[in-house]
Structures are given as C-alpha cells and as structure tokens.
C-alpha atoms as a PDB file:
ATOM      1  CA  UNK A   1      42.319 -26.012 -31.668  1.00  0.00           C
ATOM      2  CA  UNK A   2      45.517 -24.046 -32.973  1.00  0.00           C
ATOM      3  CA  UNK A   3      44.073 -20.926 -32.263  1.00  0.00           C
ATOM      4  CA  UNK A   4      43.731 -22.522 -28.740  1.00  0.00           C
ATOM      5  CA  UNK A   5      46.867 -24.095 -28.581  1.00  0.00           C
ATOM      6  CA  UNK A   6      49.024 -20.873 -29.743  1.00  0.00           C
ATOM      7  CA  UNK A   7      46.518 -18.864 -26.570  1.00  0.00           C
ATOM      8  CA  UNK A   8      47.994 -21.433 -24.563  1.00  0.00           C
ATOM      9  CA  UNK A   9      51.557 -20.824 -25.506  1.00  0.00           C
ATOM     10  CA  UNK A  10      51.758 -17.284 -24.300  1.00  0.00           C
ATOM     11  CA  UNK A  11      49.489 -17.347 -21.391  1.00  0.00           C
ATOM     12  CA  UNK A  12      52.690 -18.660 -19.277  1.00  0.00           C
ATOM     13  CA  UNK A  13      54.908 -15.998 -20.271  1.00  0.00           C
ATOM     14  CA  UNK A  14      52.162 -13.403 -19.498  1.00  0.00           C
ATOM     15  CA  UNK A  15      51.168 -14.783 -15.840  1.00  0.00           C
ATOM     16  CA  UNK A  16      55.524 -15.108 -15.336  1.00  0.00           C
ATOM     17  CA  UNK A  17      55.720 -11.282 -16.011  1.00  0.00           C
ATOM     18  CA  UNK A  18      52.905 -10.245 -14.375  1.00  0.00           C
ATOM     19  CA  UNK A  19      53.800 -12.380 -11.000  1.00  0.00           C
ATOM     20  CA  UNK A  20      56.939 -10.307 -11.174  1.00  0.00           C
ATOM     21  CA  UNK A  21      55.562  -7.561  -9.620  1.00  0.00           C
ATOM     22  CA  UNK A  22      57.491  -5.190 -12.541  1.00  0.00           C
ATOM     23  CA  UNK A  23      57.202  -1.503 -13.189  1.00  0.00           C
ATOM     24  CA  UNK A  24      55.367  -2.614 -16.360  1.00  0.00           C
ATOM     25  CA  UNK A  25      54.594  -6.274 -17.166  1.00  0.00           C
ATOM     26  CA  UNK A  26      55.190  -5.769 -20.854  1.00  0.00           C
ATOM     27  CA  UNK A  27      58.678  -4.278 -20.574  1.00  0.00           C
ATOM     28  CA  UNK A  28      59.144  -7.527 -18.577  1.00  0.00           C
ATOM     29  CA  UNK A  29      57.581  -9.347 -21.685  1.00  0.00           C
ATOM     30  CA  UNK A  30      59.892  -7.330 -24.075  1.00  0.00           C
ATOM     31  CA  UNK A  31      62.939  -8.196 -22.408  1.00  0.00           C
ATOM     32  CA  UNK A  32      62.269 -11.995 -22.190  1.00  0.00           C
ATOM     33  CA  UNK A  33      62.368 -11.635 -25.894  1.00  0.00           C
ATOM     34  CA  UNK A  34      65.113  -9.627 -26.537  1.00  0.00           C
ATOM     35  CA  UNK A  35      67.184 -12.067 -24.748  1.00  0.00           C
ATOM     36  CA  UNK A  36      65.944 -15.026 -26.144  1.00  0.00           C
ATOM     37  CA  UNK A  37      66.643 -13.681 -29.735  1.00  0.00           C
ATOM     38  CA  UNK A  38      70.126 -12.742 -28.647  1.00  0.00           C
ATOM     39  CA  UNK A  39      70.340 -15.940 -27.329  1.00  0.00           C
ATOM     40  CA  UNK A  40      69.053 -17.699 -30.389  1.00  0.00           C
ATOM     41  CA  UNK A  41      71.170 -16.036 -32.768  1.00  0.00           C
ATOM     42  CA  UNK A  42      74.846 -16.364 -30.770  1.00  0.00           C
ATOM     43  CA  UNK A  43      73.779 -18.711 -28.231  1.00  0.00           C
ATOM     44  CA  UNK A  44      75.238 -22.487 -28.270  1.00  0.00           C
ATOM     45  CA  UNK A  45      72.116 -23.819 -30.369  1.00  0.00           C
ATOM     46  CA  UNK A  46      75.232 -22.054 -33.054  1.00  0.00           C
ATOM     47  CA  UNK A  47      71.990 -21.122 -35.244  1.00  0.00           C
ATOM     48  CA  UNK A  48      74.263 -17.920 -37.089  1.00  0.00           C
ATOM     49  CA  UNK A  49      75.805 -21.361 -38.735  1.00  0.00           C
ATOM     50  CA  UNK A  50      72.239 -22.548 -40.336  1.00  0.00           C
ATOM     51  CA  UNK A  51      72.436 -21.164 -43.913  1.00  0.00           C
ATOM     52  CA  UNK A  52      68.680 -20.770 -44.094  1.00  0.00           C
ATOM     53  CA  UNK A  53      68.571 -17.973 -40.620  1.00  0.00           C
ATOM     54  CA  UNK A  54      72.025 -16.521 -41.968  1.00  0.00           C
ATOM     55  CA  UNK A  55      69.605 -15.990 -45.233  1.00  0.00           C
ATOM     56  CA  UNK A  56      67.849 -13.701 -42.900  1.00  0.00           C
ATOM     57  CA  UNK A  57      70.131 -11.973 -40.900  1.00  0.00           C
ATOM     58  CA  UNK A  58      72.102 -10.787 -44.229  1.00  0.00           C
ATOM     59  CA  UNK A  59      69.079  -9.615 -45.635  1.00  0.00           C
ATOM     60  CA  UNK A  60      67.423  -7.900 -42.566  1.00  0.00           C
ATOM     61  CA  UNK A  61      70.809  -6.707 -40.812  1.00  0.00           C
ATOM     62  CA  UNK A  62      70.679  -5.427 -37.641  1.00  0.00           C
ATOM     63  CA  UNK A  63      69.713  -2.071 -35.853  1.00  0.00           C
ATOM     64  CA  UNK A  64      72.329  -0.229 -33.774  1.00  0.00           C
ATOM     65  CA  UNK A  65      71.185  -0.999 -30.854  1.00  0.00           C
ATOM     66  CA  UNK A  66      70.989  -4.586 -31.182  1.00  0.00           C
ATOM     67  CA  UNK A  67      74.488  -4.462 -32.734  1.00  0.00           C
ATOM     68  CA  UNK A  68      75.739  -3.143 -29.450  1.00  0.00           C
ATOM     69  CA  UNK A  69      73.631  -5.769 -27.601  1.00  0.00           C
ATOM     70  CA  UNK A  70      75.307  -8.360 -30.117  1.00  0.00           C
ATOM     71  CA  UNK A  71      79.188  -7.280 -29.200  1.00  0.00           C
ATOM     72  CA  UNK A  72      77.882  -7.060 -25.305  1.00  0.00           C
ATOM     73  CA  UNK A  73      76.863 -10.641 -25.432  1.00  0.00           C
ATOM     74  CA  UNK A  74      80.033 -11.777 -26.076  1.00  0.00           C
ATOM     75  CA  UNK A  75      80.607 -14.517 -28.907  1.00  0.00           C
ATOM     76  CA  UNK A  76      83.221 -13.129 -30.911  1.00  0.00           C
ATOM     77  CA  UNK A  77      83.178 -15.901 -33.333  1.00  0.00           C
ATOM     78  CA  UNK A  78      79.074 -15.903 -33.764  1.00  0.00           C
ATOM     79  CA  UNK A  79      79.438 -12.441 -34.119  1.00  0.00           C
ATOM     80  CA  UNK A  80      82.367 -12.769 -36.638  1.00  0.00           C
ATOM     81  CA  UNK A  81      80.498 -14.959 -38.843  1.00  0.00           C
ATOM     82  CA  UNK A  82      77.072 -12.696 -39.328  1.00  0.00           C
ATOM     83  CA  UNK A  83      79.521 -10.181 -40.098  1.00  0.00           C
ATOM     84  CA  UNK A  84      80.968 -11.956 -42.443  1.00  0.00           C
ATOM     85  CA  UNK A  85      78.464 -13.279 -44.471  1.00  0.00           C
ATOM     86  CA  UNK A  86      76.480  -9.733 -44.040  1.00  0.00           C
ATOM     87  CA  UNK A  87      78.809  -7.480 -45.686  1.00  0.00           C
ATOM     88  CA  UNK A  88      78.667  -9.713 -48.577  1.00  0.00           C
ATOM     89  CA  UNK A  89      75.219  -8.843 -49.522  1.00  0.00           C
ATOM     90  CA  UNK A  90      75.984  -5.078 -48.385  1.00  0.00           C
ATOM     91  CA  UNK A  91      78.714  -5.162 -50.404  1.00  0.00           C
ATOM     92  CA  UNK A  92      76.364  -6.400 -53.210  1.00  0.00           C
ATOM     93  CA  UNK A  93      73.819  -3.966 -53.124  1.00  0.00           C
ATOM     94  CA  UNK A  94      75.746  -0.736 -52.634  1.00  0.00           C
ATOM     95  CA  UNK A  95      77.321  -1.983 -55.774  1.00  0.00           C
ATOM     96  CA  UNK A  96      74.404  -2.115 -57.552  1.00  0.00           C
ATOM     97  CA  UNK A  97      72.424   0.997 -55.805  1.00  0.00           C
ATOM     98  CA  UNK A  98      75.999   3.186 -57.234  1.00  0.00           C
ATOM     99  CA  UNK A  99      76.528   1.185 -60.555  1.00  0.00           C
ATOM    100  CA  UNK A 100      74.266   3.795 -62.489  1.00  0.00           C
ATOM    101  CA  UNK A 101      74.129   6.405 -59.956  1.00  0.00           C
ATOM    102  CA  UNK A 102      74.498   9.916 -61.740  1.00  0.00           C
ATOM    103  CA  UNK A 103      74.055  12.717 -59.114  1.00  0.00           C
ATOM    104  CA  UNK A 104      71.159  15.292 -59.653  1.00  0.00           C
ATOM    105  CA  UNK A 105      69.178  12.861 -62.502  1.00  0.00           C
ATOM    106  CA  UNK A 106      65.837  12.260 -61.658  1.00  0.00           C
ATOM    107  CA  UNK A 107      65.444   7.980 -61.179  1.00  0.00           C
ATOM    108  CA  UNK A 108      63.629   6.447 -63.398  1.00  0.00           C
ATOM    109  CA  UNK A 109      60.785   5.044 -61.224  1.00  0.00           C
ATOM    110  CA  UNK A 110      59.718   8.510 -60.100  1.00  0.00           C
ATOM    111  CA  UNK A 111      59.580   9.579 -63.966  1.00  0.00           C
ATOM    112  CA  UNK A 112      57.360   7.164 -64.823  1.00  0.00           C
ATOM    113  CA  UNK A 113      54.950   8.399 -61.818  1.00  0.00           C
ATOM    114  CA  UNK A 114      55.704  11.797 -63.006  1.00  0.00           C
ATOM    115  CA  UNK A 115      56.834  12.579 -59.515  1.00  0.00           C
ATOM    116  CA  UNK A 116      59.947  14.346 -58.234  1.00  0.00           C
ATOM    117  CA  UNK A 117      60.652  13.436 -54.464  1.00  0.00           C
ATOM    118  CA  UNK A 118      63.857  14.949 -54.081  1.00  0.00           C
ATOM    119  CA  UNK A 119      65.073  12.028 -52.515  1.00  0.00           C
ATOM    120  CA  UNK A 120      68.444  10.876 -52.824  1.00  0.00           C
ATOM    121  CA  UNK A 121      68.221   7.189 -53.668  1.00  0.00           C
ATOM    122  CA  UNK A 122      71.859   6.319 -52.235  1.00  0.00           C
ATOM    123  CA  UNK A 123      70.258   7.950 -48.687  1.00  0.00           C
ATOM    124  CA  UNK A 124      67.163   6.475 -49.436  1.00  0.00           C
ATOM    125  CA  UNK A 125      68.778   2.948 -49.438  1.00  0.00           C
ATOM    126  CA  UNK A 126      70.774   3.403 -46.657  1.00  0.00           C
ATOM    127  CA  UNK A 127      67.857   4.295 -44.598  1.00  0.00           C
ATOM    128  CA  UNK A 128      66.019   1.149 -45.360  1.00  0.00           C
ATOM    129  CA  UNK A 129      68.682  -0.595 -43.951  1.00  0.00           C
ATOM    130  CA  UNK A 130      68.835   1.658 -40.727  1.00  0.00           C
ATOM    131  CA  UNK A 131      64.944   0.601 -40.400  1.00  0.00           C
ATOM    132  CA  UNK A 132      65.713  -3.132 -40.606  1.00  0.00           C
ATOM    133  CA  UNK A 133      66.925  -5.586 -38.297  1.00  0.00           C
ATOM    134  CA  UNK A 134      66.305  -9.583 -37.508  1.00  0.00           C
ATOM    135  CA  UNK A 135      66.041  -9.358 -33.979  1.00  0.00           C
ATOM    136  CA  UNK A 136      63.387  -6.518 -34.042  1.00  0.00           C
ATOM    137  CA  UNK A 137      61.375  -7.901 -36.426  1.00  0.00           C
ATOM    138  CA  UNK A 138      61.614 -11.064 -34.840  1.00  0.00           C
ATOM    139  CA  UNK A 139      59.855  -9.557 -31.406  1.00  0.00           C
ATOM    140  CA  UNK A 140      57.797  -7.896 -33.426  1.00  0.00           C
ATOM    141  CA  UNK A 141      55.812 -10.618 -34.970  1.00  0.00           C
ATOM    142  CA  UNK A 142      56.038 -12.438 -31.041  1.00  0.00           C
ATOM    143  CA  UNK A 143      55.283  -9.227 -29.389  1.00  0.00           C
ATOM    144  CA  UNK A 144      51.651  -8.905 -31.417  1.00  0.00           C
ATOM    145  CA  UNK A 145      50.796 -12.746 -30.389  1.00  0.00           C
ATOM    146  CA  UNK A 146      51.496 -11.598 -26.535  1.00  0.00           C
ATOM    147  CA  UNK A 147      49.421  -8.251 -26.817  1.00  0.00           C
ATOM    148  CA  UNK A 148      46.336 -10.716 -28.829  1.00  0.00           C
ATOM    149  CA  UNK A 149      46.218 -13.382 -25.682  1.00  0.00           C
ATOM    150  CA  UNK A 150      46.731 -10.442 -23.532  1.00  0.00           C
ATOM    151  CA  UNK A 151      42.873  -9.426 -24.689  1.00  0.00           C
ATOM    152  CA  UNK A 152      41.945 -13.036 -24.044  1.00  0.00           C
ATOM    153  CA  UNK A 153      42.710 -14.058 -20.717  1.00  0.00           C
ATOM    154  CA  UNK A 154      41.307 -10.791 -19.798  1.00  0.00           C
ATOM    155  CA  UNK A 155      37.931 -11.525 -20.853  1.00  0.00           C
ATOM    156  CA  UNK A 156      38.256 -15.271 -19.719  1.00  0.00           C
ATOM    157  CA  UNK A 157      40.569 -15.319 -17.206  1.00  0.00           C
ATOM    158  CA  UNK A 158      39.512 -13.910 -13.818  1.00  0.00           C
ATOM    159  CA  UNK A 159      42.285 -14.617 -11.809  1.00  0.00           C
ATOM    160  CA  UNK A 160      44.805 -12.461 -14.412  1.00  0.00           C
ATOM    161  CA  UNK A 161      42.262  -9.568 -14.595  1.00  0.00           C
ATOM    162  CA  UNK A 162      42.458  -9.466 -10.942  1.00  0.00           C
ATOM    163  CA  UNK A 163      46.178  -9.528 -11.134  1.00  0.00           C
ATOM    164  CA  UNK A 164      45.998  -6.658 -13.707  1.00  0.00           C
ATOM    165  CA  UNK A 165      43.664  -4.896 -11.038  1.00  0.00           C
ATOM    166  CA  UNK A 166      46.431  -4.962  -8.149  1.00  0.00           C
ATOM    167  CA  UNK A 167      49.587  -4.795 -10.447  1.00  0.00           C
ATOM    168  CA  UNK A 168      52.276  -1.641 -10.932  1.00  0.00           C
ATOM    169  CA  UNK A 169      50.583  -0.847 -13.711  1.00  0.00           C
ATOM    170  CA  UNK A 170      52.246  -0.166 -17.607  1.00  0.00           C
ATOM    171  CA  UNK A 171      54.799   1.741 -19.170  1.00  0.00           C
ATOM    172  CA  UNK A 172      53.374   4.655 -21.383  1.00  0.00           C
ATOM    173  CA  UNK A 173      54.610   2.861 -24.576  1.00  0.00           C
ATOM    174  CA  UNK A 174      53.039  -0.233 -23.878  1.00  0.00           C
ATOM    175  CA  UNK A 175      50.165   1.468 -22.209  1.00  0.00           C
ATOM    176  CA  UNK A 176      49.285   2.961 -25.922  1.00  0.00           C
ATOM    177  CA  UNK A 177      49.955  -0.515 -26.871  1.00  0.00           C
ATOM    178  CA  UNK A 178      47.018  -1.715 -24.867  1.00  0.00           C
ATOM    179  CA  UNK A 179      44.826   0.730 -25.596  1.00  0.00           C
ATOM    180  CA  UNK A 180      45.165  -0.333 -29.515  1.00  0.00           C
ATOM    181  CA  UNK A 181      44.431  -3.290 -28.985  1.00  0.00           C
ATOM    182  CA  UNK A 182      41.626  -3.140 -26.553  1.00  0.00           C
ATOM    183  CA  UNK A 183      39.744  -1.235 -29.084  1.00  0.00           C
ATOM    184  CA  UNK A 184      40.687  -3.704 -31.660  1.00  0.00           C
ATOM    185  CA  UNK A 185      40.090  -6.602 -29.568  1.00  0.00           C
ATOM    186  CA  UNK A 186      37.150  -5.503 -27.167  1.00  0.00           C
ATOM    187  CA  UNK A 187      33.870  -4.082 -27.428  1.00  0.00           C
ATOM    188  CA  UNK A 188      30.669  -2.943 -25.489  1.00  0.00           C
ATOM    189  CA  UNK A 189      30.537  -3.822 -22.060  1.00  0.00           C
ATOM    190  CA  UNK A 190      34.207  -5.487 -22.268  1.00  0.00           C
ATOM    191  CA  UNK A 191      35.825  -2.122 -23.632  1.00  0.00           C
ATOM    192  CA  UNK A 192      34.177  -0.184 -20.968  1.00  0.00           C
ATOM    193  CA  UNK A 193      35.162  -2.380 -18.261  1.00  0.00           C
ATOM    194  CA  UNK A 194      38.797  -2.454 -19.651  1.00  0.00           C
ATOM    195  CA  UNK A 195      39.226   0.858 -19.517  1.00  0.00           C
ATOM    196  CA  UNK A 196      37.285   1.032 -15.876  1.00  0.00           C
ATOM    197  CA  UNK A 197      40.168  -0.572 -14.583  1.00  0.00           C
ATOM    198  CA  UNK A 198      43.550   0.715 -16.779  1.00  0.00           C
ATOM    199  CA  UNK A 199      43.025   4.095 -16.367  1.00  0.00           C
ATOM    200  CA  UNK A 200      42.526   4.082 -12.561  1.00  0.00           C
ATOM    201  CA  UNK A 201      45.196   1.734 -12.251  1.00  0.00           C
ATOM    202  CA  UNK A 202      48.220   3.821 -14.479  1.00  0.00           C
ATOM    203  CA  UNK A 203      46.764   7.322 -12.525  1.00  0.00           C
ATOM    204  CA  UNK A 204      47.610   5.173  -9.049  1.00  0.00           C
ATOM    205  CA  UNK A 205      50.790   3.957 -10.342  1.00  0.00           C
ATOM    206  CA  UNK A 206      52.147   7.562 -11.521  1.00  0.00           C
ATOM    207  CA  UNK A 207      51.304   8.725  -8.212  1.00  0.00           C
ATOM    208  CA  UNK A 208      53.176   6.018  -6.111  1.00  0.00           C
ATOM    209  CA  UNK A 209      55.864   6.898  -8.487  1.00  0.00           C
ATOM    210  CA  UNK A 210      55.634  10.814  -7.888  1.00  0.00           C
ATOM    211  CA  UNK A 211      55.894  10.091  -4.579  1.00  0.00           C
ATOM    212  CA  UNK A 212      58.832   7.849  -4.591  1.00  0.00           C
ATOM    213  CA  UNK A 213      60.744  10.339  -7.033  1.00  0.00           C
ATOM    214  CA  UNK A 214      59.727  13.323  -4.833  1.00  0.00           C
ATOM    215  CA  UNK A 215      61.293  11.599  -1.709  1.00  0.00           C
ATOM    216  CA  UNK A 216      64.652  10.732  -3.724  1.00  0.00           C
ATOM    217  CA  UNK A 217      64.769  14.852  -4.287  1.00  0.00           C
ATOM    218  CA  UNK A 218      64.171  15.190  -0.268  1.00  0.00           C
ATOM    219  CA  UNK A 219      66.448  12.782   0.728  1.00  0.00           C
ATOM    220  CA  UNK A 220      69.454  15.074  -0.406  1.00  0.00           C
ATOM    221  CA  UNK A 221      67.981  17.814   1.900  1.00  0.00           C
ATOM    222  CA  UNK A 222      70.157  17.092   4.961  1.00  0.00           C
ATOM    223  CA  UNK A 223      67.571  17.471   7.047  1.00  0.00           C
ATOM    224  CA  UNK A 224      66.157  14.393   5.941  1.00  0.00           C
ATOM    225  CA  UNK A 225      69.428  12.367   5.631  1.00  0.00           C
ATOM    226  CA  UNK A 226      68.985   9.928   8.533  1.00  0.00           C
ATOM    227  CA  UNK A 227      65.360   9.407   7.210  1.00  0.00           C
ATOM    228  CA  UNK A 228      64.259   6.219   5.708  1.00  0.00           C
ATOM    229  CA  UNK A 229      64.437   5.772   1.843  1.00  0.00           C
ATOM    230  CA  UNK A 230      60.991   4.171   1.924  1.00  0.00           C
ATOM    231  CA  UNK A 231      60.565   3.059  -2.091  1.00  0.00           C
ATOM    232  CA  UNK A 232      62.745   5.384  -3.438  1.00  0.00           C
ATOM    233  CA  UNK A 233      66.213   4.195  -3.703  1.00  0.00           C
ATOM    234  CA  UNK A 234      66.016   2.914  -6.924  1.00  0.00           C
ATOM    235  CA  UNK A 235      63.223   5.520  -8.136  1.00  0.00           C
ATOM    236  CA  UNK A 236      65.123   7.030 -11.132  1.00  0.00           C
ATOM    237  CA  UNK A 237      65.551   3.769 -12.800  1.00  0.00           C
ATOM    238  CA  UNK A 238      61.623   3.217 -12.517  1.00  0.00           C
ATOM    239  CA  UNK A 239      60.652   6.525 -13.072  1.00  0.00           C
ATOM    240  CA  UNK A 240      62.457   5.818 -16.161  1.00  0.00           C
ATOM    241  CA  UNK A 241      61.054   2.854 -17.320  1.00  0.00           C
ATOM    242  CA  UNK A 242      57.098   4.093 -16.115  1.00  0.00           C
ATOM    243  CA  UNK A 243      57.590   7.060 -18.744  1.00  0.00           C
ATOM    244  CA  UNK A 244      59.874   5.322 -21.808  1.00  0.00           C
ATOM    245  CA  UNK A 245      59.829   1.720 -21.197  1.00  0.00           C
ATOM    246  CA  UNK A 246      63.267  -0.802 -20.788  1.00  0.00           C
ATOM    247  CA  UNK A 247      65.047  -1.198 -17.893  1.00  0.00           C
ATOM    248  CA  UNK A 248      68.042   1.555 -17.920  1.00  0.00           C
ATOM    249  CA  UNK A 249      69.647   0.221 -14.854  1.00  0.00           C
ATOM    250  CA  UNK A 250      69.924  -3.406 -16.751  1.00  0.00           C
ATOM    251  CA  UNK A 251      73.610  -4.759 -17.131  1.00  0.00           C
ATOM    252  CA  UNK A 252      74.671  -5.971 -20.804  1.00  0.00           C
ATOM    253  CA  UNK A 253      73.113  -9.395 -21.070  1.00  0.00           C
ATOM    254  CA  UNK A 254      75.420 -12.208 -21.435  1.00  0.00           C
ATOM    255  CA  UNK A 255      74.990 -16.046 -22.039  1.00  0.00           C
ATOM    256  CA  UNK A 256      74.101 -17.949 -19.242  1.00  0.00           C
ATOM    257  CA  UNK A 257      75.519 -20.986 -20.108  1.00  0.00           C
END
C-alpha cells in the first residue's frame, strides 16, 4: 500500500508534463522541481528559518548554479540568512582542514594505506564542496522516484504509453536516463517493447527538429524571407534543449506570490 500510494504521488506530475506537449517531458519534470526547491527554501513557507533544514543547507551548500538561481529569485533576506549561518560552518572547517596543514607532507590517512595520491587535501576539500549542494541533492533523490513510476505506468498504464508513443520525444540526457532504467526496471517482452517504441520515437523527433533548424538557416536566405517560419522560430532554443536538456530561453524564476 505505500509502495502504491508513493506510485500514486508522481503519476500526476508525470501525465502534467507529458500533456505539455514539451521538447522532452523530463526536462519539464526537472524544472517543476527546481522551482519548487527554490521555492521551498526562500519561498514564504520562510523554511531557511527552521534550524533543522538550515542544518542542511550549511552542511550541503550550494552549487554555482543554484547560487545564481538563489540571488535571481529574489529574497534578499532568505538569501542573507543561509549565508549567514553557512559561512559559519565554512569558516569552521577551513579552519580545521589548514590548522595542521604543512605543504608537501604526505597526510596521514594515505600513509597508513601506504598510498601517495598527490592530492592536495586543501583542493581536495574544496572540491567536495563544489560537488555538493541542497537543492541538487534534493531533486536528486525526487528525480529517481519520477524515473521508478515512469517504468510503472508504462507497463500498466495504456493510456500514458500511448502518450509516450505520440509525444516530442526526450532530451539526450534524460533519454540515457531512460534507458538505465528500463534495463533496470524491465525485462523480456517489456524491454523489447520499450525500446520498440523509444528509439523510433527520439529518431522522428531529431528529424522534425533537423528540419525545423534547417529552415531557421534558410529563412536568412532572402530569397526565402517572405516565406512562412513553419516550426522554426523558436528552433534554437529546442534544438538546444533536444541535445543538452533545460530550457535556455527560460527567464530567471521568481516567486509567484
């Protein structure tokens, strides 16, 4: 019954994105996230106030990206705060990563493996902290549950698999995402019929995009500058997105209310 329940919570957000006729459902998927956990930790719910998720964001950080998506949003004060609070615990650690830091000594953890990585462990730290960050771990963890009932409704759900059959079909990233979990999640007859119907369906799809990125390049050819833009006025946005995912034409979210 959870297991059924927790199917149940995702199959909504799943039918939404694929009823929206995207580029890629998943980068639709992706972005519902992304703003809800931008929403969620500066929105008004105020959550960067609740001691036990500013645990979190101090420890985890965030990337640079979603730094720049944080200052875009727009909550100076929200923003001020997990600042605040964050470059405590920086401030913590760098003091204790330097305290006994003596420049070309071997650390102790790689003598005791009798190892010598050459690694720099000031670098080394700052790197894990360039790999860490609340928000993407966050849609992480969410991101895996969508991809699971993804598998589901597509073995029990005829009316999505036919809306997989006749939709834009995926971006590569997420493509290799479903083809991971297919063979993770699928087998025998399943599998076979998966892929029956994904790989037809992304050849189509890069084709109707060829096509609509060719016509862009004609439509600069003055001989074809009274012609009809057919699908192609916003092709290099798509084209985009079909080959590396997002949506680069997407203003800087902001808080709806």
């Amino acid at each position: 019954m959870v297991i059924f329940m927790k199917e149940k919570l995702y199959t909504i957000p799943l039918n939404d994105a694929i009823n929206a006729h995207d580029e890629c459902p998943l980068c639709f998927v992706e972005r519902s996230l992304e703003q809800d956990m931008l929403d969620f930790a500066l929105g008004s719910c105020a959550s960067y106030m609740e001691s036990d998720v500013r645990e979190m964001t101090d420890r985890e950080g965030f990337c640079r990206a979603h730094f720049k998506k944080m200052f875009d949003y727009g909550n100076t004060l929200g923003n001020a705060w997990i600042l605040k609070t964050h470059y405590v615990k920086m401030r913590s650690e760098f003091q204790s990563i330097t305290k006994n830091y003596q420049p070309g000594k071997t650390r102790l953890s790689d003598k005791f493996l009798k190892k010598n990585t050459g690694n720099n462990p000031l670098a080394d730290w700052v790197h894990t902290k360039e790999s860490s960050c609340y928000i993407c771990s966050r849609m992480k963890e969410i991101y895996v549950c969508y991809i699971d009932t993804f598998f589901v409704m597509f073995e029990q759900d005829e009316e999505f698999r036919n809306k997989i059959k006749n939709c834009k079909g995926f971006c590569f990233p997420h493509f290799a995402d479903l083809c991971e979990g297919a063979d993770k999640k699928l087998s025998g007859k399943a599998l076979s019929d998966y892929y029956e119907i994904i790989i037809p369906l992304m050849q189509q799809n890069l084709d109707r995009m060829q096509e609509d990125v060719d016509w862009m390049v004609e439509k600069f050819d003055y001989r074809y500058k009274d012609a009809d833009w057919k699908n192609s006025r916003d092709a290099i946005q798509r084209g985009m997105q079909k080959l590396k995912g997002g949506y680069p034409a997407d203003a800087p979210y902001k808080p709806t209310k």
